[in-house]
Protein backbone atom coordinates (compact mmCIF):
# COMPACT_ATOMS: atom_id res chain seq x y z
CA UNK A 1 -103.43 175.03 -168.78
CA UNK A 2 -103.38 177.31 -171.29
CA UNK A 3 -101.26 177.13 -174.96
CA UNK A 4 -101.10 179.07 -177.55
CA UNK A 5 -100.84 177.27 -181.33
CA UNK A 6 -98.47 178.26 -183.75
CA UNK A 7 -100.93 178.55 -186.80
CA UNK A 8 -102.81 181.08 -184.97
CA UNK A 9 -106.10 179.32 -187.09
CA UNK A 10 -104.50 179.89 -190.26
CA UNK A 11 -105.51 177.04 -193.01
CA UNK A 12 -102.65 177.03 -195.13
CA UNK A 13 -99.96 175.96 -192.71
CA UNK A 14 -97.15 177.09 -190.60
CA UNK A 15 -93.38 177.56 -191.85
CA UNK A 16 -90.57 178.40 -189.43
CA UNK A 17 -87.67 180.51 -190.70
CA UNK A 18 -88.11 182.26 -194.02
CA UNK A 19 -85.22 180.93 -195.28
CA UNK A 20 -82.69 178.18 -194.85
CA UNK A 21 -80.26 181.36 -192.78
CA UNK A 22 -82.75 182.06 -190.28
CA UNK A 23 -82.14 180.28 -186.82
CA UNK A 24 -84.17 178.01 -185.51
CA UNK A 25 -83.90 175.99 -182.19
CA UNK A 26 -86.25 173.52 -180.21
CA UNK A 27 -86.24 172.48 -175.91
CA UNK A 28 -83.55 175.52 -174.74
CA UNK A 29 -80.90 174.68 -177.45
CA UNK A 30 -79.34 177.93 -179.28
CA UNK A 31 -81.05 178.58 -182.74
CA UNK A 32 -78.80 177.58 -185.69
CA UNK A 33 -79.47 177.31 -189.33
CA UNK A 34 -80.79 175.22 -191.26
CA UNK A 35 -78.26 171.66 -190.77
CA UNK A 36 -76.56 170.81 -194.37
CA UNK A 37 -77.88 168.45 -196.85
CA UNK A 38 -77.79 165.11 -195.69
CA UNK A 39 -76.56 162.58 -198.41
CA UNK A 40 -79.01 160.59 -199.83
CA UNK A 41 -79.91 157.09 -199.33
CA UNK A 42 -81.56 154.05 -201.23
CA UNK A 43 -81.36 150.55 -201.65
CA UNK A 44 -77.88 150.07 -203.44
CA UNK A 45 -75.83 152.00 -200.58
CA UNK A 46 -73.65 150.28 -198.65
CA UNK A 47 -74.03 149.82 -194.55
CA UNK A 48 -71.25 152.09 -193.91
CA UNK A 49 -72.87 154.92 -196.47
CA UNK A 50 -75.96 154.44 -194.13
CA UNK A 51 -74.22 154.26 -191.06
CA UNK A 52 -72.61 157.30 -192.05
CA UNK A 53 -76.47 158.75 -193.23
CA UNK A 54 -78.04 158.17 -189.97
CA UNK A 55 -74.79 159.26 -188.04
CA UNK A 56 -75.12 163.20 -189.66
CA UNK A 57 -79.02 162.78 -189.14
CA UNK A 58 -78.66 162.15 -185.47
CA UNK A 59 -75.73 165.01 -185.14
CA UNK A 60 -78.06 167.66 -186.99
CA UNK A 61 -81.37 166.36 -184.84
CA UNK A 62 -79.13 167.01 -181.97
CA UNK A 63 -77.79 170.70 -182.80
CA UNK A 64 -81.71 171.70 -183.36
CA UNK A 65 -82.94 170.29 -180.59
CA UNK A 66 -85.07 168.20 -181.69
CA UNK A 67 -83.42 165.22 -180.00
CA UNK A 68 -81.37 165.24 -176.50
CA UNK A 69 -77.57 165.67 -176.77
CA UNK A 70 -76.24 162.07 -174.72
């Protein structure tokens, strides 16, 4: 098998899109931008504020890619 790494070597690290415009997709999924600003979280939210949290995490996960679509 042969693969090919995206750092090509280089030490200081990998970044993909130059900008929060450029479209990026994972697994066959159409490149989009960069997913909105999901709201922050911490100790004092309610469940619903999390449930709500996790529920735009999972959607933007989904439209990159990065997880499967159900």
């Amino acid at each position: 098998m042969s693969v090919e790494f995206l750092d090509k070597g280089n030490d200081d690290g990998t970044v993909l899109g130059q900008d929060s415009s450029k479209l990026i997709g994972f697994w066959g999924v159409d490149p989009v931008d960069q997913p909105a600003t999901i709201t922050n979280v911490s100790t004092t939210n309610t469940v619903g504020e999390v449930s709500t949290a996790l529920k735009a995490l999972i959607t933007s996960l989904k439209e990159i890619g990065i997880i499967a679509s159900a």
